[in-house]
C-alpha atoms as a PDB file:
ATOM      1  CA  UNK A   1     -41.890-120.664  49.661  1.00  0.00           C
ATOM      2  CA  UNK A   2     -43.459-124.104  49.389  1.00  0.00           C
ATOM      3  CA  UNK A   3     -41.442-127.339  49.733  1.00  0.00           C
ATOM      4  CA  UNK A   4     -40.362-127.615  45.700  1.00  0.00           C
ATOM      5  CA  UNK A   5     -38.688-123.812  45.750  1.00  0.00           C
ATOM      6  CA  UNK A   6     -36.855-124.675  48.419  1.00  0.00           C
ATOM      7  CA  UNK A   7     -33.279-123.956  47.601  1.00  0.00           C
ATOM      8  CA  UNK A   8     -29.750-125.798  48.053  1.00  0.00           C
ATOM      9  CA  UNK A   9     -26.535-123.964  47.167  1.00  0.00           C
ATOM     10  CA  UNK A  10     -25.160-127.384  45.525  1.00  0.00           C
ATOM     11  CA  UNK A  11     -28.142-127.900  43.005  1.00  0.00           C
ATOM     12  CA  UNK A  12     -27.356-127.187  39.534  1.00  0.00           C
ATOM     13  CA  UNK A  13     -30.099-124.785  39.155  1.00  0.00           C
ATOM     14  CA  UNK A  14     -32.251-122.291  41.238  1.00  0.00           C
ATOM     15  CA  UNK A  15     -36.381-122.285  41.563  1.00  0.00           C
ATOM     16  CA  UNK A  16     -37.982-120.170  39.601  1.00  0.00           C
ATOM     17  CA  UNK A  17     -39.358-118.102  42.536  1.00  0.00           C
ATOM     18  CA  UNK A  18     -35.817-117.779  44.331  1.00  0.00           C
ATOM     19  CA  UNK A  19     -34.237-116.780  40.716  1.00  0.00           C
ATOM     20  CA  UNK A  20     -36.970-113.712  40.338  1.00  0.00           C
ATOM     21  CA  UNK A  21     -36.318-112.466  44.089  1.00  0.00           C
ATOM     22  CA  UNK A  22     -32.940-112.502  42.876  1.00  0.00           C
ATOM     23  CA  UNK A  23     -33.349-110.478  39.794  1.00  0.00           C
ATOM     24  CA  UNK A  24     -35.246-107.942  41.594  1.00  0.00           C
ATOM     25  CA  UNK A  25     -32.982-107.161  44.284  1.00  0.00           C
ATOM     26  CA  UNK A  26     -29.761-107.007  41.419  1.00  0.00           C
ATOM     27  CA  UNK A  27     -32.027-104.190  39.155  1.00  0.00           C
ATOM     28  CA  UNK A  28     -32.050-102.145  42.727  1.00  0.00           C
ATOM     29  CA  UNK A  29     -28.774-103.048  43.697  1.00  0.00           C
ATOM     30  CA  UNK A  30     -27.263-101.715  40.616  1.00  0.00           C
ATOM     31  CA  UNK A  31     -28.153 -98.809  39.956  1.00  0.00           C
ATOM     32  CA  UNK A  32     -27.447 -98.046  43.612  1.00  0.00           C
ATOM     33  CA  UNK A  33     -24.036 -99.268  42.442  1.00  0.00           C
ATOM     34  CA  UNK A  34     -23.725 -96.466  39.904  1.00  0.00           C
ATOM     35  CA  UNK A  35     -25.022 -93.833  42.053  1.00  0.00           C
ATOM     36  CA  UNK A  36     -22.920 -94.308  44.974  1.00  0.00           C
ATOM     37  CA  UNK A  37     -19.853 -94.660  42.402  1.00  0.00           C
ATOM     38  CA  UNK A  38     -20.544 -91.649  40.763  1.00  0.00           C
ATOM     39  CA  UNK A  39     -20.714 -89.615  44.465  1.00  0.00           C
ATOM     40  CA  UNK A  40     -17.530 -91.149  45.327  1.00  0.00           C
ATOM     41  CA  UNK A  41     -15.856 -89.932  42.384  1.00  0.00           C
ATOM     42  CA  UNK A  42     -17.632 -86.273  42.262  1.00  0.00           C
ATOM     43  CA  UNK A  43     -16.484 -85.945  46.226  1.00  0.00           C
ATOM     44  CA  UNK A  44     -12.678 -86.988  45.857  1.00  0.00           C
ATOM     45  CA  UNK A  45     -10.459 -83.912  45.898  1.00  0.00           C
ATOM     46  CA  UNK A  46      -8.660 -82.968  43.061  1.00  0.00           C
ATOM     47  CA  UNK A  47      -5.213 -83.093  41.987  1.00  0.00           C
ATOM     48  CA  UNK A  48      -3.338 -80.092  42.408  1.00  0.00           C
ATOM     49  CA  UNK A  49      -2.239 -78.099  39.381  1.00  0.00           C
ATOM     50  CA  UNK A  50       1.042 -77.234  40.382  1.00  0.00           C
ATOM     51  CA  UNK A  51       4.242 -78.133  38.591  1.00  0.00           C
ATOM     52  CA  UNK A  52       7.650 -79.185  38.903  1.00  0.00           C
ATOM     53  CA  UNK A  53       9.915 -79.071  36.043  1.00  0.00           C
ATOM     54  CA  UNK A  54      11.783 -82.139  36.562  1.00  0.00           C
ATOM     55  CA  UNK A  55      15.140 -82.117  34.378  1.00  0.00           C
ATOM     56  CA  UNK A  56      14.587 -78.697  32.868  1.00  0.00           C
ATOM     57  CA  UNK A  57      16.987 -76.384  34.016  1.00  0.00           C
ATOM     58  CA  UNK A  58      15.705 -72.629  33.972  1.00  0.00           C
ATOM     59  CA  UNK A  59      17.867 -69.071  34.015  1.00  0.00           C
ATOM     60  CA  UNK A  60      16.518 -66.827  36.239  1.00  0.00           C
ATOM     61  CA  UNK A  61      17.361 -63.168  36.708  1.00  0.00           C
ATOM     62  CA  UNK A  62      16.763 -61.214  40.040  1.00  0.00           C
ATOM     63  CA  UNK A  63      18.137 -59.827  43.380  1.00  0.00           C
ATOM     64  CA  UNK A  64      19.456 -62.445  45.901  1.00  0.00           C
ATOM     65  CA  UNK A  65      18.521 -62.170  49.683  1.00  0.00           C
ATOM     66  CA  UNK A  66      18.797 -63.997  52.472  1.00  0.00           C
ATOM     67  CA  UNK A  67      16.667 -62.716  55.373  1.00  0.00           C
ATOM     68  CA  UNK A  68      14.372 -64.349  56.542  1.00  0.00           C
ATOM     69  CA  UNK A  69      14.659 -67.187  54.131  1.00  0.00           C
ATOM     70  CA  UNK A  70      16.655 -67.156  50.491  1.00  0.00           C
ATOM     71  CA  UNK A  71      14.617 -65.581  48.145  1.00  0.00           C
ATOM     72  CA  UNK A  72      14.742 -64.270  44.059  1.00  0.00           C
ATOM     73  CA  UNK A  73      13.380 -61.104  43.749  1.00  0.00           C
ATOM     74  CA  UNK A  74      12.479 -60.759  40.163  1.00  0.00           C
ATOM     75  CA  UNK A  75      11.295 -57.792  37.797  1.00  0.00           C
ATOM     76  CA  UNK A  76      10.092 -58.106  34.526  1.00  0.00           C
ATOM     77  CA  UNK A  77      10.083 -56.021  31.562  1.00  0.00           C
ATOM     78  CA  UNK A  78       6.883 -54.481  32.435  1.00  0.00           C
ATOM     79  CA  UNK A  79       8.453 -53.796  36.064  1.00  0.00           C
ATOM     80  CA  UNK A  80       6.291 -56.237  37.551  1.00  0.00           C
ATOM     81  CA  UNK A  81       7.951 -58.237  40.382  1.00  0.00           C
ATOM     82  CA  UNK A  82       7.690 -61.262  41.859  1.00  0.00           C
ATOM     83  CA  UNK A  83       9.451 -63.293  44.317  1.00  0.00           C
ATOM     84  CA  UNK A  84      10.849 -66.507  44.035  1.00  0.00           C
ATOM     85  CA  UNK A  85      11.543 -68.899  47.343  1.00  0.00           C
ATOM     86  CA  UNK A  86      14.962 -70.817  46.972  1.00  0.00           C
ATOM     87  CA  UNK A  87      15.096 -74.502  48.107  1.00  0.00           C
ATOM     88  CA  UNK A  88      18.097 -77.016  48.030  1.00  0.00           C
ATOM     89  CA  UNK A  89      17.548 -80.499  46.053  1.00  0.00           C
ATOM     90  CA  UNK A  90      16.151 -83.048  48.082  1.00  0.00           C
ATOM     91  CA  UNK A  91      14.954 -82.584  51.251  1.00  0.00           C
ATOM     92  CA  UNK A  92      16.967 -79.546  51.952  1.00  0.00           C
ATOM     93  CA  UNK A  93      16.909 -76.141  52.195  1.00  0.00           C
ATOM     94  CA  UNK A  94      19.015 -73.598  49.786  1.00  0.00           C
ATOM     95  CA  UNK A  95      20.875 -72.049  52.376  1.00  0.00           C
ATOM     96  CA  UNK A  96      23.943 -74.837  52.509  1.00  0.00           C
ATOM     97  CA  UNK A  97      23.973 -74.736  48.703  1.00  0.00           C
ATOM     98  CA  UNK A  98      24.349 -71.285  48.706  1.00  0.00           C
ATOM     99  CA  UNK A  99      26.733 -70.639  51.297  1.00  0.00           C
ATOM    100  CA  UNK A 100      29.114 -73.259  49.743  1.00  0.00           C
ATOM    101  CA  UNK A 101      28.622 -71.545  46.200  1.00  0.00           C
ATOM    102  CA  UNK A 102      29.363 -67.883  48.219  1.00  0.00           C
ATOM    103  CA  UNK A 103      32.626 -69.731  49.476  1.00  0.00           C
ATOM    104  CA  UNK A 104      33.670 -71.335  46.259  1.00  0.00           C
ATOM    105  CA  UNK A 105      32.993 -67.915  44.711  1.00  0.00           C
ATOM    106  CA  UNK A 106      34.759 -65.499  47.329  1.00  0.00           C
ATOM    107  CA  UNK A 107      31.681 -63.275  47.458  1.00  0.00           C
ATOM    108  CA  UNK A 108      28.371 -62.276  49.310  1.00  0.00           C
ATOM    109  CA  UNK A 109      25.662 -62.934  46.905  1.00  0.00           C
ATOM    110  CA  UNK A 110      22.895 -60.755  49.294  1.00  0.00           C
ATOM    111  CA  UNK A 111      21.442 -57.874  47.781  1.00  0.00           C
ATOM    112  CA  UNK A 112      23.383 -58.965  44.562  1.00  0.00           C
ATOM    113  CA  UNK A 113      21.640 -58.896  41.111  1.00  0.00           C
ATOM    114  CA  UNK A 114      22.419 -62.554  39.986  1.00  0.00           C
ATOM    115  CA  UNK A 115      21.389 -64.827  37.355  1.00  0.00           C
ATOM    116  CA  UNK A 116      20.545 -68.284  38.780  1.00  0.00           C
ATOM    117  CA  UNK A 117      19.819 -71.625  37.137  1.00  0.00           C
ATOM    118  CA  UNK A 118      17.772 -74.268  38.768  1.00  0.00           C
ATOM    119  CA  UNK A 119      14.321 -76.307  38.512  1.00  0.00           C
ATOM    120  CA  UNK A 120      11.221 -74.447  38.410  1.00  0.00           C
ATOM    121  CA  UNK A 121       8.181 -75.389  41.252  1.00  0.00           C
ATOM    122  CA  UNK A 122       4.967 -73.359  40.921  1.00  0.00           C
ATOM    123  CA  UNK A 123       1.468 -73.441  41.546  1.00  0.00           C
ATOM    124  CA  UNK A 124      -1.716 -71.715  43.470  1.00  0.00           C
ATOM    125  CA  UNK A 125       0.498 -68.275  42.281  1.00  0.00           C
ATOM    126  CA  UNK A 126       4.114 -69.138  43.769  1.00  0.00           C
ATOM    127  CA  UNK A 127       7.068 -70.043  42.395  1.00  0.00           C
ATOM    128  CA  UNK A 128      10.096 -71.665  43.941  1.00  0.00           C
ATOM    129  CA  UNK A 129      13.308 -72.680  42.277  1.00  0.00           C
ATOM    130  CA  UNK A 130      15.337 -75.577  43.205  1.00  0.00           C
ATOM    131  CA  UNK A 131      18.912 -75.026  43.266  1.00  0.00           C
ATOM    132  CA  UNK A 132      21.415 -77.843  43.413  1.00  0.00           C
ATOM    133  CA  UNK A 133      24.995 -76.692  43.559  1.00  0.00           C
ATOM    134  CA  UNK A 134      26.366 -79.835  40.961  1.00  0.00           C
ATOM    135  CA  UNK A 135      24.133 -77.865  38.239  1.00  0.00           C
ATOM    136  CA  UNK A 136      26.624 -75.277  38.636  1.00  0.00           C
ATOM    137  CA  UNK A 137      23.524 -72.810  39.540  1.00  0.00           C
ATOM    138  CA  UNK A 138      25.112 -69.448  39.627  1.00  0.00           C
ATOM    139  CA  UNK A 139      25.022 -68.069  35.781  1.00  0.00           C
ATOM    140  CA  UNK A 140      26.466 -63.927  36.972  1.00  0.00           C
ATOM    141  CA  UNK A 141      26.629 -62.384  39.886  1.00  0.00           C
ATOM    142  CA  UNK A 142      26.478 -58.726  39.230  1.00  0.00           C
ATOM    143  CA  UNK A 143      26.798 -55.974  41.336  1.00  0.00           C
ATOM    144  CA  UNK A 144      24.998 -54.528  44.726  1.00  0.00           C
ATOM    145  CA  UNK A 145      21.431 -53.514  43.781  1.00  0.00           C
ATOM    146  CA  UNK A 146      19.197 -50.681  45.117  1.00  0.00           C
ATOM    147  CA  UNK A 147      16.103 -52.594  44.340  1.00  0.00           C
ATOM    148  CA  UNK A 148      14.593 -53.385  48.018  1.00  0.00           C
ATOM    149  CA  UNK A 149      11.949 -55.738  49.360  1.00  0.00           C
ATOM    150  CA  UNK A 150       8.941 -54.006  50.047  1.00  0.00           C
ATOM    151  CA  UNK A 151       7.888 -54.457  53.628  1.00  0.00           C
ATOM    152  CA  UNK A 152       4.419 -53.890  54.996  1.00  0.00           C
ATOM    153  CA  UNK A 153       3.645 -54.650  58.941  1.00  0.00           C
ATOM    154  CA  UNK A 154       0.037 -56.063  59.540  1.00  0.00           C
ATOM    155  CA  UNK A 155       0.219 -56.604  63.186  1.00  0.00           C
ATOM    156  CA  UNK A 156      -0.567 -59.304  65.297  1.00  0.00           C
ATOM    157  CA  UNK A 157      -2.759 -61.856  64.792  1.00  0.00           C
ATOM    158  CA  UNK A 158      -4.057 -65.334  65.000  1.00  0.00           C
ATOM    159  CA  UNK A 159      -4.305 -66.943  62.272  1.00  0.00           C
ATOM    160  CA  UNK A 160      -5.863 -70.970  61.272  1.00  0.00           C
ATOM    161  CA  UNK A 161      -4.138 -73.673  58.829  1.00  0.00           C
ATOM    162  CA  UNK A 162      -2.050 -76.382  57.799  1.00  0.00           C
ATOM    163  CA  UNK A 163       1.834 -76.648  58.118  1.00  0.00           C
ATOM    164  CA  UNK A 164       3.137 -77.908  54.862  1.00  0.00           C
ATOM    165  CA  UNK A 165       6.396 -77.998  53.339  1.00  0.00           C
ATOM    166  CA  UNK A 166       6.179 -75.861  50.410  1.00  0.00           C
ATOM    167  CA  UNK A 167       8.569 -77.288  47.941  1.00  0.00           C
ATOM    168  CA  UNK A 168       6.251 -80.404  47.924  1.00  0.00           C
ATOM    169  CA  UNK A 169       3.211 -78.515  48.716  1.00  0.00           C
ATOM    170  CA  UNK A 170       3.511 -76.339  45.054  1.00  0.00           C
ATOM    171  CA  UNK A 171       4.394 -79.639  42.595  1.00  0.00           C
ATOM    172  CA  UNK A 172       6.913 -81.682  43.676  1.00  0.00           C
ATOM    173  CA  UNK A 173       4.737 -84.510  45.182  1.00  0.00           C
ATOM    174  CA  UNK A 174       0.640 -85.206  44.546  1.00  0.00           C
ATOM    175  CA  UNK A 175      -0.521 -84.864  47.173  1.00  0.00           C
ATOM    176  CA  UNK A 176       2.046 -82.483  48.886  1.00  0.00           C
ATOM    177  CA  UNK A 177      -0.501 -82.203  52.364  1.00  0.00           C
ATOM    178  CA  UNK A 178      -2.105 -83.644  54.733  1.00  0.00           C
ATOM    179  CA  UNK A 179      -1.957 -87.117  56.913  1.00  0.00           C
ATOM    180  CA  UNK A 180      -0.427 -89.075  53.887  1.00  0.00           C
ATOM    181  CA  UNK A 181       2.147 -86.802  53.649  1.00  0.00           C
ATOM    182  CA  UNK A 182       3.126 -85.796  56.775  1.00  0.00           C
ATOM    183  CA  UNK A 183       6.438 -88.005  57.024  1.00  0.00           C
ATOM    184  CA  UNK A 184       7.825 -86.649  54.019  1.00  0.00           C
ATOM    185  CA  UNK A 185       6.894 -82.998  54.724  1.00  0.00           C
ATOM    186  CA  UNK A 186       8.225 -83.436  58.280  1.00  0.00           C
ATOM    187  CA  UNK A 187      11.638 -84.255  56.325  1.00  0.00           C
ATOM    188  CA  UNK A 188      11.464 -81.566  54.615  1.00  0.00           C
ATOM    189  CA  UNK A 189      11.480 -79.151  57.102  1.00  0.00           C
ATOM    190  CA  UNK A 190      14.151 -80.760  59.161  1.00  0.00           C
ATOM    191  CA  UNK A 191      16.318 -80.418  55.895  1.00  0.00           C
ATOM    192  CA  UNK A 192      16.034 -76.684  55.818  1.00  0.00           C
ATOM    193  CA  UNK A 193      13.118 -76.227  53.907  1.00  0.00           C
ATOM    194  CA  UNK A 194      10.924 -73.223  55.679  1.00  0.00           C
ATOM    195  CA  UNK A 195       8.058 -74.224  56.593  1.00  0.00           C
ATOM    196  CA  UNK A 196       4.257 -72.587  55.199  1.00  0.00           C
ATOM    197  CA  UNK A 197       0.899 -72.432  56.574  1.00  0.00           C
ATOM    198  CA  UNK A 198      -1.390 -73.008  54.165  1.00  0.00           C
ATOM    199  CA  UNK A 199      -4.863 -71.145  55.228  1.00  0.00           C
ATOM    200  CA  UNK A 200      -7.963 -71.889  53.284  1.00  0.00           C
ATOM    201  CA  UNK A 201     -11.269 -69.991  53.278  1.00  0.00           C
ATOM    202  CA  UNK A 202     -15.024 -70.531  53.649  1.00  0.00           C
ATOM    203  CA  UNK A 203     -14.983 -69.940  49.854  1.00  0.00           C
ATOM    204  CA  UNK A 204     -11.902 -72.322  49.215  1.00  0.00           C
ATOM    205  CA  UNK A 205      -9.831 -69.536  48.157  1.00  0.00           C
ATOM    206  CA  UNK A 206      -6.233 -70.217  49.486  1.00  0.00           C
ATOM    207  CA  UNK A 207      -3.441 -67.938  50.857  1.00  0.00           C
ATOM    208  CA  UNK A 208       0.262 -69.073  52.338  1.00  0.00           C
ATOM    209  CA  UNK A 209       2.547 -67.684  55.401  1.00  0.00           C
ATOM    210  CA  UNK A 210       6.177 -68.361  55.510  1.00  0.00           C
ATOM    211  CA  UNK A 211       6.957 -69.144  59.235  1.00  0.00           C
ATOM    212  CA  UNK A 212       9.814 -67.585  61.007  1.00  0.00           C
ATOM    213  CA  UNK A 213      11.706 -67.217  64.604  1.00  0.00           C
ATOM    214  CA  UNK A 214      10.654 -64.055  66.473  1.00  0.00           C
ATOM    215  CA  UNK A 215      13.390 -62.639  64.950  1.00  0.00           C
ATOM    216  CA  UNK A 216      13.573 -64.267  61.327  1.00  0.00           C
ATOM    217  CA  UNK A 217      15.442 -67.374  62.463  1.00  0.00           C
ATOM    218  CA  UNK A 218      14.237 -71.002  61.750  1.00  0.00           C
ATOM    219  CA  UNK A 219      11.560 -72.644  63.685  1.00  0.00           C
ATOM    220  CA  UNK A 220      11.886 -75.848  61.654  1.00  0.00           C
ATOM    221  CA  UNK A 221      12.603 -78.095  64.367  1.00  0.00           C
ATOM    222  CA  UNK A 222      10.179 -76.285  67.169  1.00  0.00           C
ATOM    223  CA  UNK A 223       7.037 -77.108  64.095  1.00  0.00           C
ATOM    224  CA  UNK A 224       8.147 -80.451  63.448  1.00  0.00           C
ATOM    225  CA  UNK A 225       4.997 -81.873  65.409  1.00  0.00           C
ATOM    226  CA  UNK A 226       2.444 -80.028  64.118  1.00  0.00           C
ATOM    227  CA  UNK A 227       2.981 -80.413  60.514  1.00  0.00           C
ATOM    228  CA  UNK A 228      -0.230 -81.580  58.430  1.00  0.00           C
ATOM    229  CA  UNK A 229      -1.823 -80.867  61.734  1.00  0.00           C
ATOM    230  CA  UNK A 230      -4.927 -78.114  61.987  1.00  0.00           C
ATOM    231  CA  UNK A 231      -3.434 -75.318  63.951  1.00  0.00           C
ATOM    232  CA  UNK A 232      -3.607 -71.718  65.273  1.00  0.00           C
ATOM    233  CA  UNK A 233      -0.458 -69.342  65.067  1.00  0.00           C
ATOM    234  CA  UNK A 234      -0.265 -66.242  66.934  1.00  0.00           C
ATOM    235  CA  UNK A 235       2.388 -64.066  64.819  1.00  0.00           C
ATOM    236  CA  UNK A 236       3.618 -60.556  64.037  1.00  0.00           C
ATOM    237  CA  UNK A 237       2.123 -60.852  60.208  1.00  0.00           C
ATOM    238  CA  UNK A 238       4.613 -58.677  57.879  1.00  0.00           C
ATOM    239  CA  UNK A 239       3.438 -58.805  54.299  1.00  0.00           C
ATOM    240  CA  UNK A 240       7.349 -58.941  52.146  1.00  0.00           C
ATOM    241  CA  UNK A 241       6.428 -58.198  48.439  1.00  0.00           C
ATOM    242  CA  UNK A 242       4.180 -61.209  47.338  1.00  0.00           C
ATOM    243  CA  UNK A 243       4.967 -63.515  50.386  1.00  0.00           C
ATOM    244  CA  UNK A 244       3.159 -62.717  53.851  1.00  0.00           C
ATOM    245  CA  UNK A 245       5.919 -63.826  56.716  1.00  0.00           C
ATOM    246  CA  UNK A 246       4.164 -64.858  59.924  1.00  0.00           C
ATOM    247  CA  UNK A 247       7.255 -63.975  62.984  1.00  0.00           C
ATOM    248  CA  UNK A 248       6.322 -66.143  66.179  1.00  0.00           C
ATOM    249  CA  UNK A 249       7.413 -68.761  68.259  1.00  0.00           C
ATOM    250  CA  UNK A 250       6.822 -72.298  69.480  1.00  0.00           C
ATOM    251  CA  UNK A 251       4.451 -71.599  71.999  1.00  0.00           C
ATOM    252  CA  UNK A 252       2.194 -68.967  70.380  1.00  0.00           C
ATOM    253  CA  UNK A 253       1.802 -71.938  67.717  1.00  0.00           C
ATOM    254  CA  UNK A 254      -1.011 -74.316  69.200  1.00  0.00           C
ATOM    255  CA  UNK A 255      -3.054 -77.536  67.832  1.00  0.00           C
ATOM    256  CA  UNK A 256      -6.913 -77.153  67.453  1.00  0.00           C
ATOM    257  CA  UNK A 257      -9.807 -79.111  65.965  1.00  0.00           C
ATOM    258  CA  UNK A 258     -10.717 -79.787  62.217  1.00  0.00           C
ATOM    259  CA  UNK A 259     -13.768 -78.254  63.498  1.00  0.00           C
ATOM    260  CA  UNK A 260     -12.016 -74.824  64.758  1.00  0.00           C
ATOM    261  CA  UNK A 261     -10.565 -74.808  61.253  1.00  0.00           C
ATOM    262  CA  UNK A 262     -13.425 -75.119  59.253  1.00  0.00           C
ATOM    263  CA  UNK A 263     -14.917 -72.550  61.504  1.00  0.00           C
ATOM    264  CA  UNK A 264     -16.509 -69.830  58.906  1.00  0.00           C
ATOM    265  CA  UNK A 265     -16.319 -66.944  62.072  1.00  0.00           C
ATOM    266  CA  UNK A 266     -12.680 -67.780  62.426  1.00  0.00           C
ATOM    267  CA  UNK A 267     -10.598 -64.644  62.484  1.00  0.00           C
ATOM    268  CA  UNK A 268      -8.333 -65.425  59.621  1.00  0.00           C
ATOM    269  CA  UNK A 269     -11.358 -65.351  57.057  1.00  0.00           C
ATOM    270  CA  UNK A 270     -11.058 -61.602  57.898  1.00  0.00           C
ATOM    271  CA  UNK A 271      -7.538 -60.502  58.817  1.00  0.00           C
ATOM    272  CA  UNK A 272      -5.350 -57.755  56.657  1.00  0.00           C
ATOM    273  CA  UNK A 273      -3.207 -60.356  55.159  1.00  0.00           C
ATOM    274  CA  UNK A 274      -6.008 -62.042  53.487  1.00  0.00           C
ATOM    275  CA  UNK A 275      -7.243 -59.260  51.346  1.00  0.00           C
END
């Protein structure tokens, strides 16, 4: 520039050779702009499409049991079943709410055919039912019922995922994972709530494990560290109807990279619970 274009942030107007340098770097600056806005929105992960029907009460009939964790096993007309995990309201877990309803009612409720009323959570193909004992949940209790979980034993092995707490994880809070959610989740599973590993493919395709004790007992507190953490469980794997129950302890249960869970070769992709 000569001496006349020189420029002085205080003048009242611009050279005419400073205000064309301008306008050319704005008409590459901006569609730039609209590029890099439109990757940033493409790239962001999606909401979930789970649900939680908050203030709608649901009846649902079924077969109570409580081993490992409560659970609804329910048949349809077309004797089609499917089982339904039972959580407490709040940040708790549906065994208190139970046990104080089995009390007030003078009765065992396991292996009962009962008729239950609660809030619905589902998504990603599971459903869970809130249960809050000042909804006065239990509709009938019926009598014993021959209908069984069906149990199939996959052996051990090692599998790769995410603790989350499931009752947030499948609609209850967007999002229910990950580092922004970790506090809450943590909560959750110190209320009772059983912990789930959620275990994601090369192909995105996603599959969850109920974690247990050795012996079916809660491991809520020993997991409390690891949740929305990438880890690697070693566990008996024991597919229960439509739930797959993963039976280990605290120190078969081990942190690993984001890289080791991304890993395509990683065993899980391939083990007998996945297909």
């Amino acid at each position: 520039m000569d001496r006349q274009d020189f420029y002085i942030g205080w003048m009242p107007k611009a050279p005419q050779s400073f205000a064309r340098h301008v306008k050319r770097v704005l008409l590459i600056l901006f569609p730039v702009a609209l590029i890099v806005a439109y990757l940033l929105s493409t790239s962001q992960k999606k909401f979930s499409t789970a649900n939680f029907e908050f203030g709608k009460l649901t009846e649902e009939k079924g077969v109570y049991y409580n081993n490992p964790v409560p659970m609804l096993k329910v048949i349809d007309k077309n004797n089609l079943s499917m089982t339904i995990l039972l959580v407490g309201y709040g940040k708790h877990g549906a065994e208190t709410a139970i046990m104080e309803l089995e009390k007030e009612k003078r009765v065992s409720l396991n292996g009962k055919e009962i008729t239950l009323k609660g809030t619905l959570i589902y998504g990603n193909g599971k459903t869970l039912l809130q249960v809050d004992k000042n909804d006065n949940p239990i509709v009938n209790i019926g009598a014993g019922s021959t209908v069984q979980l069906q149990q199939k034993d996959l052996g051990t092995q090692t599998i790769r995922g995410e603790i989350v707490d499931p009752k947030c994880y499948f609609g209850v809070m967007k999002p229910g994972e990950g580092k922004v959610h970790r506090d809450c989740a943590i909560r959750c599973i110190l209320g009772g709530i059983p912990p789930v590993l959620h275990v994601q493919n090369e192909k995105g395709e996603s599959n969850y494990y109920l974690i247990v004790g050795p012996n079916g007992e809660k491991i809520n507190k020993a997991v409390q560290d690891l949740v929305a953490e990438p880890v690697s469980i070693e566990a008996r794997v024991v597919q229960q109807d439509d739930w797959i129950i993963l039976y280990t302890d605290k120190e078969r249960i081990r942190r690993i990279s984001y890289a080791q869970l991304k890993d395509p070769n990683a065993k899980v992709i391939a083990c007998a619970a996945m297909k």
